[in-house]
Protein backbone atom coordinates (compact mmCIF):
# COMPACT_ATOMS: atom_id res chain seq x y z
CA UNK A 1 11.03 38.47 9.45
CA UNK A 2 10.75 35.19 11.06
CA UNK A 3 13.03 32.39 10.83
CA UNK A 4 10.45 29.83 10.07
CA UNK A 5 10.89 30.82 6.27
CA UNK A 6 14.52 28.54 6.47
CA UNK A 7 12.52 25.90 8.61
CA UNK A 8 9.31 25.49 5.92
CA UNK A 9 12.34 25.13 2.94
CA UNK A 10 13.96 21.50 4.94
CA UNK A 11 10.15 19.57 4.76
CA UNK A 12 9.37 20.98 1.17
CA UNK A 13 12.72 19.70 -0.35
CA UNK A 14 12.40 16.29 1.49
CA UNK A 15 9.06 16.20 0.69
CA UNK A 16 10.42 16.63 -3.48
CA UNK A 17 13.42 14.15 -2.72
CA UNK A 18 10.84 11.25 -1.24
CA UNK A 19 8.22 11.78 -3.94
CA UNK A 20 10.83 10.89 -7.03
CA UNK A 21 12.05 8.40 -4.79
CA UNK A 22 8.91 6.96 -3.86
CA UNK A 23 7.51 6.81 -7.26
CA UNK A 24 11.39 5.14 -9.02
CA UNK A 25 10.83 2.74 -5.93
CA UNK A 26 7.11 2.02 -6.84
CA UNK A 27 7.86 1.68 -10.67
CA UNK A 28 10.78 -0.62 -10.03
CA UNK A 29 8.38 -2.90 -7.43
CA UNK A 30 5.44 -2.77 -10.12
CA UNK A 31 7.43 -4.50 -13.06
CA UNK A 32 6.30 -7.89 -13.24
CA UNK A 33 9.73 -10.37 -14.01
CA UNK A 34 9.03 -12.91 -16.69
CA UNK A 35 10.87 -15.00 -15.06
CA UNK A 36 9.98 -15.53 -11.74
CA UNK A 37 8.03 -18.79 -10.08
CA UNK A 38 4.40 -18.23 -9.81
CA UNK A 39 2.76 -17.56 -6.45
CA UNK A 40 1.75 -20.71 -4.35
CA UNK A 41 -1.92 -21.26 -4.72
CA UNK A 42 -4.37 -22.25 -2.06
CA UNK A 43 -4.45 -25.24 -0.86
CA UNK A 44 -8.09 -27.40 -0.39
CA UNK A 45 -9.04 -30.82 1.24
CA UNK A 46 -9.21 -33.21 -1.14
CA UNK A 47 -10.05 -37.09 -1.09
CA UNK A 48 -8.37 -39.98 -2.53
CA UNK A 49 -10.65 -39.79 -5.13
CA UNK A 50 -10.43 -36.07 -6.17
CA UNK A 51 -6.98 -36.24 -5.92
CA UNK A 52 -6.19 -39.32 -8.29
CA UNK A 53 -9.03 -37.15 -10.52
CA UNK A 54 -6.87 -34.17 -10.19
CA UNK A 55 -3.67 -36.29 -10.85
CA UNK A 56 -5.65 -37.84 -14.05
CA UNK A 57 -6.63 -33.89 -15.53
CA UNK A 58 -2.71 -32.68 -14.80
CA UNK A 59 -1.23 -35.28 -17.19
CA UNK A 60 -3.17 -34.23 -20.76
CA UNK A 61 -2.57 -30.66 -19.62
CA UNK A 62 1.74 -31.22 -19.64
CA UNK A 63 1.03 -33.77 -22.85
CA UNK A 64 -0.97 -30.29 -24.85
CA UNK A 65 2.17 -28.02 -23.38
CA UNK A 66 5.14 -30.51 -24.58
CA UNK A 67 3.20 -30.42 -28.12
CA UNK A 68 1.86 -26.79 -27.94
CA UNK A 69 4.34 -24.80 -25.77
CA UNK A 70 2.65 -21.55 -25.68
CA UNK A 71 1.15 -19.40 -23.01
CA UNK A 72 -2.26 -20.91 -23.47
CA UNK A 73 -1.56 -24.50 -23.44
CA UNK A 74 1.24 -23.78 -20.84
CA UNK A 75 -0.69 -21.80 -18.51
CA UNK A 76 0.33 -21.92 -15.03
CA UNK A 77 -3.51 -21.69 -14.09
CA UNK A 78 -4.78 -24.30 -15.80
CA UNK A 79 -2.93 -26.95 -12.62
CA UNK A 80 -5.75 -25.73 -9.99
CA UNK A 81 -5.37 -25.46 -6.55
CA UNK A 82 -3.20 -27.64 -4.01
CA UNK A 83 -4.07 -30.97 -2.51
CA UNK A 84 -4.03 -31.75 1.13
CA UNK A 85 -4.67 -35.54 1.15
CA UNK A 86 -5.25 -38.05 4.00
CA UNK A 87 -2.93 -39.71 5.56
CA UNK A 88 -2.57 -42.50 8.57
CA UNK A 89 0.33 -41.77 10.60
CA UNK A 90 1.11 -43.94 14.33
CA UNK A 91 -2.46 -44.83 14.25
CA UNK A 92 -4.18 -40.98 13.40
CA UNK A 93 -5.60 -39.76 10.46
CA UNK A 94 -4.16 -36.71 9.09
CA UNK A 95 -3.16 -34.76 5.70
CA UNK A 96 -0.63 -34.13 3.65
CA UNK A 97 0.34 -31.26 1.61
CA UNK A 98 0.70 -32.16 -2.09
CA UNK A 99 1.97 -29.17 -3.51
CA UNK A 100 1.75 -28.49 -7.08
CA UNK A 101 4.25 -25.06 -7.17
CA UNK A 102 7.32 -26.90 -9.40
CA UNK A 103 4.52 -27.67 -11.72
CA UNK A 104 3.11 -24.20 -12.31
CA UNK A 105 6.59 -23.06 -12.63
CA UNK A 106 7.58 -25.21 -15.29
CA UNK A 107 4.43 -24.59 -17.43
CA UNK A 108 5.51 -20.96 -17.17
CA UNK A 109 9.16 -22.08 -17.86
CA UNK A 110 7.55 -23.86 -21.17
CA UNK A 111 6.46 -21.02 -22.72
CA UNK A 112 9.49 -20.34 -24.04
CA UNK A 113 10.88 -22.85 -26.46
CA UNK A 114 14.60 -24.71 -25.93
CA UNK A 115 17.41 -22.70 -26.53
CA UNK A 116 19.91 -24.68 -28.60
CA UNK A 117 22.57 -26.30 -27.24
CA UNK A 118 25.96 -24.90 -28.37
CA UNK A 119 28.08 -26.72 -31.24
CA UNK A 120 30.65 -28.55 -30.11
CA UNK A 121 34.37 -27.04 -32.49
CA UNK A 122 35.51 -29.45 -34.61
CA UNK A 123 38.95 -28.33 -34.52
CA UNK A 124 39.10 -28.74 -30.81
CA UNK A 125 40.49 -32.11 -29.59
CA UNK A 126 38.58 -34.78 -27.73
CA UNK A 127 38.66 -34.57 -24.21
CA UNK A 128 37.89 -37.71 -22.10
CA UNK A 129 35.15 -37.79 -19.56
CA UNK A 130 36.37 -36.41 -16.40
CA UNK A 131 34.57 -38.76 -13.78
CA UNK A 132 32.65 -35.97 -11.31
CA UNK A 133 31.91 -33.68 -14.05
CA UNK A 134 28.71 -31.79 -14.18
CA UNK A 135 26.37 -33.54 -16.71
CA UNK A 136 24.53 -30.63 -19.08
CA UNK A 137 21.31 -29.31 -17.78
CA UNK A 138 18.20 -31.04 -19.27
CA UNK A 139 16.01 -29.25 -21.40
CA UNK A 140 12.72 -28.04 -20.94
CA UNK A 141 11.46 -30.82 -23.34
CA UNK A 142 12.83 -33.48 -21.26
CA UNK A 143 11.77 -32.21 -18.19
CA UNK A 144 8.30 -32.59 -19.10
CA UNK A 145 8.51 -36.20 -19.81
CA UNK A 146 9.92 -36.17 -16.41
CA UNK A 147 6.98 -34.41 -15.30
CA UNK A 148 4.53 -36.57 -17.20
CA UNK A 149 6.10 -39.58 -15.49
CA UNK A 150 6.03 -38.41 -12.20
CA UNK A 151 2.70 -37.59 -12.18
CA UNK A 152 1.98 -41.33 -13.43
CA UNK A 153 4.04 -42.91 -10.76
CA UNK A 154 1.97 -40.51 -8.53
CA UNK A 155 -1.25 -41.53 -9.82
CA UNK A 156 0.12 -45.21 -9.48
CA UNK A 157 0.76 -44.59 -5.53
CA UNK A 158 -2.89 -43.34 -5.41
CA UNK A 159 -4.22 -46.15 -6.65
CA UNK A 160 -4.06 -47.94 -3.11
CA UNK A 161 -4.93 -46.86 0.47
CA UNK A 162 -3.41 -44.05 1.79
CA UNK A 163 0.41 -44.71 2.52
CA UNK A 164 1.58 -44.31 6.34
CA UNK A 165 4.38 -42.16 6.87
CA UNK A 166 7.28 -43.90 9.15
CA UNK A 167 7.14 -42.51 12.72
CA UNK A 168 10.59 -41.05 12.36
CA UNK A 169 10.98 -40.64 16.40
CA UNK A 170 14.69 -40.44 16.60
CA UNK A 171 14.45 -37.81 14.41
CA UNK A 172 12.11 -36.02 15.88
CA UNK A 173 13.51 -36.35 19.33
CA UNK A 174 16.99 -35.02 17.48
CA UNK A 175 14.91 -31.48 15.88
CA UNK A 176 13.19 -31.13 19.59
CA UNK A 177 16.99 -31.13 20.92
CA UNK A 178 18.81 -28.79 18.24
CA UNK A 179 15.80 -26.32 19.05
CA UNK A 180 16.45 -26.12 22.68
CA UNK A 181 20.06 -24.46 22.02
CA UNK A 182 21.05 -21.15 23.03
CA UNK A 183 20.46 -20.22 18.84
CA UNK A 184 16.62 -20.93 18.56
CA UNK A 185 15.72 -19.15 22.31
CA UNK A 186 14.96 -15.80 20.97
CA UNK A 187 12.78 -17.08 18.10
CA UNK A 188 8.81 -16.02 17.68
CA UNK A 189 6.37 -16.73 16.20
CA UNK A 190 5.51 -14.22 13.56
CA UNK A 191 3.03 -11.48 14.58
CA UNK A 192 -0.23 -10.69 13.17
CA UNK A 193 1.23 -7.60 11.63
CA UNK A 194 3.85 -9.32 9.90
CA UNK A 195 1.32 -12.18 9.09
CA UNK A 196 -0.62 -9.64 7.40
CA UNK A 197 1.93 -7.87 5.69
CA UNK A 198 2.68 -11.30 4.00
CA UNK A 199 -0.71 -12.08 2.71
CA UNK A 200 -0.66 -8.29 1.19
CA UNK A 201 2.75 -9.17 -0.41
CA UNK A 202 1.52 -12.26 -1.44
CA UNK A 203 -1.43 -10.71 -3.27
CA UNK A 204 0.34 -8.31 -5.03
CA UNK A 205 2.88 -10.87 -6.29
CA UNK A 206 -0.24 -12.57 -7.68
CA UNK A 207 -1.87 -9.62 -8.91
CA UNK A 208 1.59 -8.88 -10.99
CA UNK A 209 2.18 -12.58 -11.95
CA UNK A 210 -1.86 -12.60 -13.64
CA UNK A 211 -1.22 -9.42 -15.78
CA UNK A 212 2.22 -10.83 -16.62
CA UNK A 213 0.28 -13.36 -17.99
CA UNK A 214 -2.52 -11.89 -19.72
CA UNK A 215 0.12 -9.46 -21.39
CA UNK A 216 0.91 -12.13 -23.26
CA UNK A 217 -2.10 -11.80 -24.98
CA UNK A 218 -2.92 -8.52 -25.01
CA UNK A 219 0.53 -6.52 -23.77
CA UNK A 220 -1.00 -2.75 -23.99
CA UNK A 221 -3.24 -4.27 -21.82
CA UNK A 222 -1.01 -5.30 -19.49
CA UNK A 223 0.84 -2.46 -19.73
CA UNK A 224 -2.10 -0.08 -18.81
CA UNK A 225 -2.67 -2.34 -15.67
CA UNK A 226 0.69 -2.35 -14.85
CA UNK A 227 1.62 1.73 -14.79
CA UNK A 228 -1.69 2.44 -13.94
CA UNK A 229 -0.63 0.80 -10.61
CA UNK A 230 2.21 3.03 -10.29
CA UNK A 231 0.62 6.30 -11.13
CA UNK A 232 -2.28 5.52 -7.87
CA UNK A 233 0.76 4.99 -5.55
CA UNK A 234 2.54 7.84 -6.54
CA UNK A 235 -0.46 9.89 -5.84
CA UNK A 236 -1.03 8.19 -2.67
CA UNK A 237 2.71 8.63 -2.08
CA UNK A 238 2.67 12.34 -3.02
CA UNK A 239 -0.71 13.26 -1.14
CA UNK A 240 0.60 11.44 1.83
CA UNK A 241 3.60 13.82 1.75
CA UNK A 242 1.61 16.96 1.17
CA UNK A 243 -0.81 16.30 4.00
CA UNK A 244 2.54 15.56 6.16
CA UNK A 245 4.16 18.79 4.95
CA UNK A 246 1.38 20.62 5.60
CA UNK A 247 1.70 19.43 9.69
CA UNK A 248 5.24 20.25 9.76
CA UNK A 249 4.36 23.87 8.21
CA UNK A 250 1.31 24.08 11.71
CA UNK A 251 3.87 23.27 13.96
CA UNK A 252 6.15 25.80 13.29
CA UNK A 253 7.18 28.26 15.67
CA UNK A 254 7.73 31.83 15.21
CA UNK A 255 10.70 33.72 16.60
CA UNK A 256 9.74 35.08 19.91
CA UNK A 257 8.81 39.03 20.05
CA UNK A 258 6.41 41.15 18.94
CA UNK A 259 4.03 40.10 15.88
CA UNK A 260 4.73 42.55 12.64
CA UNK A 261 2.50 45.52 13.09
CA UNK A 262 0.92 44.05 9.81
CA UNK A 263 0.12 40.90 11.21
CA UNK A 264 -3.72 40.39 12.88
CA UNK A 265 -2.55 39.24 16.11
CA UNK A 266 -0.56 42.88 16.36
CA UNK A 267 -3.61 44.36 17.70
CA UNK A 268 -5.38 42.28 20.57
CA UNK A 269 -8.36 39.93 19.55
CA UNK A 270 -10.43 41.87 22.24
CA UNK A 271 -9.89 45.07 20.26
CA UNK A 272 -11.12 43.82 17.77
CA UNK A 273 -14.70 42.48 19.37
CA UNK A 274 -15.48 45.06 20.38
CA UNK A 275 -14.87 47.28 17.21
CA UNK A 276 -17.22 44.46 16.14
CA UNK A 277 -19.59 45.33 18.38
CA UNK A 278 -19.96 48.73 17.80
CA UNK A 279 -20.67 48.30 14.23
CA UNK A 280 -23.43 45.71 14.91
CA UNK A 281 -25.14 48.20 17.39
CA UNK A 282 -25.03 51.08 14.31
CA UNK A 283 -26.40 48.35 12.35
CA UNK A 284 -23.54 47.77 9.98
CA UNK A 285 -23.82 43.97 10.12
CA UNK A 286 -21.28 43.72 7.14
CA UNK A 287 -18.12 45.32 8.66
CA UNK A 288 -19.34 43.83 12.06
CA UNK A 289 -18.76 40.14 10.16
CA UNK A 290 -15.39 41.68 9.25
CA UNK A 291 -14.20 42.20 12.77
CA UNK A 292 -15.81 39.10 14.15
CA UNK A 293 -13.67 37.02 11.67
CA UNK A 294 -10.30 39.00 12.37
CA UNK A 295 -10.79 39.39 16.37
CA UNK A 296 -11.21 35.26 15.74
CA UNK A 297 -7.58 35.12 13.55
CA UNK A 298 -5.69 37.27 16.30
CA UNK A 299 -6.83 34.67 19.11
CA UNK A 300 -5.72 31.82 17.25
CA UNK A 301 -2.21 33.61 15.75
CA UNK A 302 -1.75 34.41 19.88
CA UNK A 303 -2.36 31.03 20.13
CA UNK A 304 1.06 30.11 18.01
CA UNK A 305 -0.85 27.99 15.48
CA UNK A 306 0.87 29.30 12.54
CA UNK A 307 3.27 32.41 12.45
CA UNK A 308 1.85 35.83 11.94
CA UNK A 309 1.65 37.13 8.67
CA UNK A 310 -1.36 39.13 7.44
CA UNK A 311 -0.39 38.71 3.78
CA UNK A 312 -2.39 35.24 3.79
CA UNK A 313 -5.75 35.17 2.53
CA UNK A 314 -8.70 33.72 4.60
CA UNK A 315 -8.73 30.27 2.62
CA UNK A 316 -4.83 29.93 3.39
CA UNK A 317 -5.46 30.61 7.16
CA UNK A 318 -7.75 27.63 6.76
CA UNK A 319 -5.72 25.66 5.39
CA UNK A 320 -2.85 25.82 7.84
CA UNK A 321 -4.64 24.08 10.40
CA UNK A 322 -4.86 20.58 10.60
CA UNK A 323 -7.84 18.22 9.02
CA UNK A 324 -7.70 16.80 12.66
CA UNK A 325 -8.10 19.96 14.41
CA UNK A 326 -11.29 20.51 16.28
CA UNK A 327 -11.04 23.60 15.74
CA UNK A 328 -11.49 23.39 12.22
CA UNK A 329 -14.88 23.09 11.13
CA UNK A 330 -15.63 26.23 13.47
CA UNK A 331 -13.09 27.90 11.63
CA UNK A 332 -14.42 26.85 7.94
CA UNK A 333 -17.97 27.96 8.53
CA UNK A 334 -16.43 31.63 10.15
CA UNK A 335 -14.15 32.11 6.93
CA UNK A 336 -16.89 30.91 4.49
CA UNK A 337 -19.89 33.32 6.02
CA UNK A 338 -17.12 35.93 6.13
CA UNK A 339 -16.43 35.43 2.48
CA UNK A 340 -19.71 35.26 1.52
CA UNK A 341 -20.22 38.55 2.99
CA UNK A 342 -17.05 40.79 2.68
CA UNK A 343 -15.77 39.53 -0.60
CA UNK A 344 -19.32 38.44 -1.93
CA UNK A 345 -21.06 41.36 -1.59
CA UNK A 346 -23.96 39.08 0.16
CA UNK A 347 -26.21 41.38 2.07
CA UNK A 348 -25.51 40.92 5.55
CA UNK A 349 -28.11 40.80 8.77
CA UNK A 350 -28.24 40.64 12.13
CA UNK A 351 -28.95 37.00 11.86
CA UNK A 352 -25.66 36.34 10.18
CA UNK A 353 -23.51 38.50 12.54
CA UNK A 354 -25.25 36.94 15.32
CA UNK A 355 -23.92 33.28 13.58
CA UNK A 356 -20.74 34.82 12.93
CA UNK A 357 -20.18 36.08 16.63
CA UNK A 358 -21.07 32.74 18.31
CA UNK A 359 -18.45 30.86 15.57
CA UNK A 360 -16.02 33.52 16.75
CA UNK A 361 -16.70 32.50 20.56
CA UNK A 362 -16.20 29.13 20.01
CA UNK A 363 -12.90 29.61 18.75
CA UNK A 364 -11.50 32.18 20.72
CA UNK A 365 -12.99 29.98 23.82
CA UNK A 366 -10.35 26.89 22.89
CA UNK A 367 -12.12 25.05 19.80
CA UNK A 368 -15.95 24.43 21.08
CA UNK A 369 -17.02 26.36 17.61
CA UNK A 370 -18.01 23.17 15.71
CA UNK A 371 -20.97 22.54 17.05
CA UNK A 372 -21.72 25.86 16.52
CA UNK A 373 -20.49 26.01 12.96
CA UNK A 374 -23.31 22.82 12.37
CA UNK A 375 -25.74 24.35 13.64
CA UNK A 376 -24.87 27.73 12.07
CA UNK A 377 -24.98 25.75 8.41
CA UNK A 378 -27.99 24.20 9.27
């Protein structure tokens, strides 16, 4: 026997190991966390006008969460997109990023209510203020009054022209400086395959964060978004591996020697054309298909495109070769007129042995039998 039988084992067992790990690493990616900040949302060019408008809408939406503090009052959505505002800096005209991101993510934080603050023991003695201590963290309650009064003062700086920003030129001449060092030579800007990788990473982060969110209302629902995501990469994951596998398995090579007297290529492809031929001039069109398609399968086995064995069936000779192969389709139209015919029991004519033959030249000439295989079909 052949040692490719140890070779085909290695790809199917990595092939097993990837897909479990492939799928755990897919479930693990696709489980939305509660806790984390929502995505940054697109930015648009806004006036002064729309954006003291915008400021003016934001504060009865944190007034509804401090009173409501559920996931519909508190919905990270309901802040709208960023604001990039004019501004006059040395003279020119420009805009500023207002970014609404600590916003959204205390909404989401204020879904939950305030956990209560641990009892101080009575039976522990007073200890005096230790000057430098950490004060306790505020609550979420507090930090939307904070919030509500920022925005105010925001909407109060609004209510003017547009501010200038301060040149800051010896700071900028220091950044320009501290870039030139030896550190910051090597540094690139980010190429458009990473740039696009990022926006896909970024879209699935929002994709997870809006069925985090509407599982609050309706979890199954959630839920059936959520695995139903893992179960289509795990498919794509396991077809991907299969198709691979499958390659590996055409580009093994058989030890060298003489084919197993079973085996088609055993007996020379031109032996069997012209046993082919013989039975198409006694008119036996049906065993003349038969030795068209197996004078076809000993060229290609010569050929080293899979290892002989003559155990396979026709639709497993097939499938060995690759979807890219050109000489595939020539090959699919030979097996499935030879099926047809020898396995069928489809009456065979001259017609079809004629088709059959010119498939069988194609192939055995170096993969010009597609054409013929279309035109065969047709």
């Amino acid at each position: 026997m052949h040692s490719t039988t140890t070779t085909a084992r290695a790809p199917r067992f990595l092939t097993i190991v990837a897909m479990f790990v492939g799928c755990g690493f897919a479930s693990v990616l696709a489980r939305p966390a509660p806790s984390a900040d929502p995505p940054a949302s697109a930015a648009r060019d806004a006036s002064l006008d729309q954006y003291r408008q915008h400021l003016q809408a934001l504060l009865p939406i944190v007034d509804a969460c401090a009173r409501a503090r559920d996931t519909r009052s508190c919905d990270p959505a309901l802040v709208g997109t960023d604001d990039r505002v004019p501004v006059n800096e040395d003279g020119h005209v420009g805009r500023r990023l207002v970014s609404y991101d600590w916003l959204r993510a205390l909404l989401l934080r204020a879904q939950l209510t305030d956990q209560p603050a641990d009892k101080p023991d009575a039976t522990a003695p007073a200890l005096p203020n230790v000057s430098g201590a950490r004060p306790p963290a505020p609550t979420t309650s507090q930090l939307l009054k904070d919030a509500d009064a920022r925005l105010a003062r925001d909407l109060a700086h609004a209510g003017g022209n547009a501010a200038a920003l301060p040149a800051h030129g010896e700071e900028r001449d220091e950044l320009v400086k501290v870039l030139a060092g030896r550190e910051f030579r090597n540094l690139d800007e980010p190429s458009p395959r990473d740039a696009a990788l990022e926006k896909i990473g970024n879209a699935i982060n929002r994709f997870f964060y809006r069925v985090a969110s509407f599982s609050a209302k309706s979890r199954w629902i959630g839920r059936v978004v959520v695995w139903g995501f893992v179960v289509a990469v795990c498919v794509g994951l396991i077809w991907g591996l299969l198709q691979l596998e499958r390659r590996w398995r055409v580009r093994l090579v058989p030890e060298p020697g003489a084919p197993a007297p079973e085996a088609a290529s055993a007996r020379d492809w031109q032996l069997w054309l012209e046993d082919a031929r013989r039975a198409a001039a006694a008119r036996r069109w049906r065993e003349a298909v038969h030795f068209v398609y197996w004078a076809a399968i000993s060229r290609l086995e010569s050929k080293r495109l899979w290892p002989a064995d003559r155990a396979r069936t026709p639709r497993e000779y097939l499938a060995l070769v690759a979807s890219d192969d050109s000489r595939r389709p020539g090959l699919a139209a030979l097996t499935g007129s030879f099926e047809r015919i020898w396995y069928g029991g489809r009456a065979a004519g001259e017609r079809d042995y004629r088709a059959a033959e010119q498939l069988a030249a194609g192939l055995i000439d170096g993969g010009a039998g597609a054409g013929a295989g279309d035109r065969s079909a047709a």
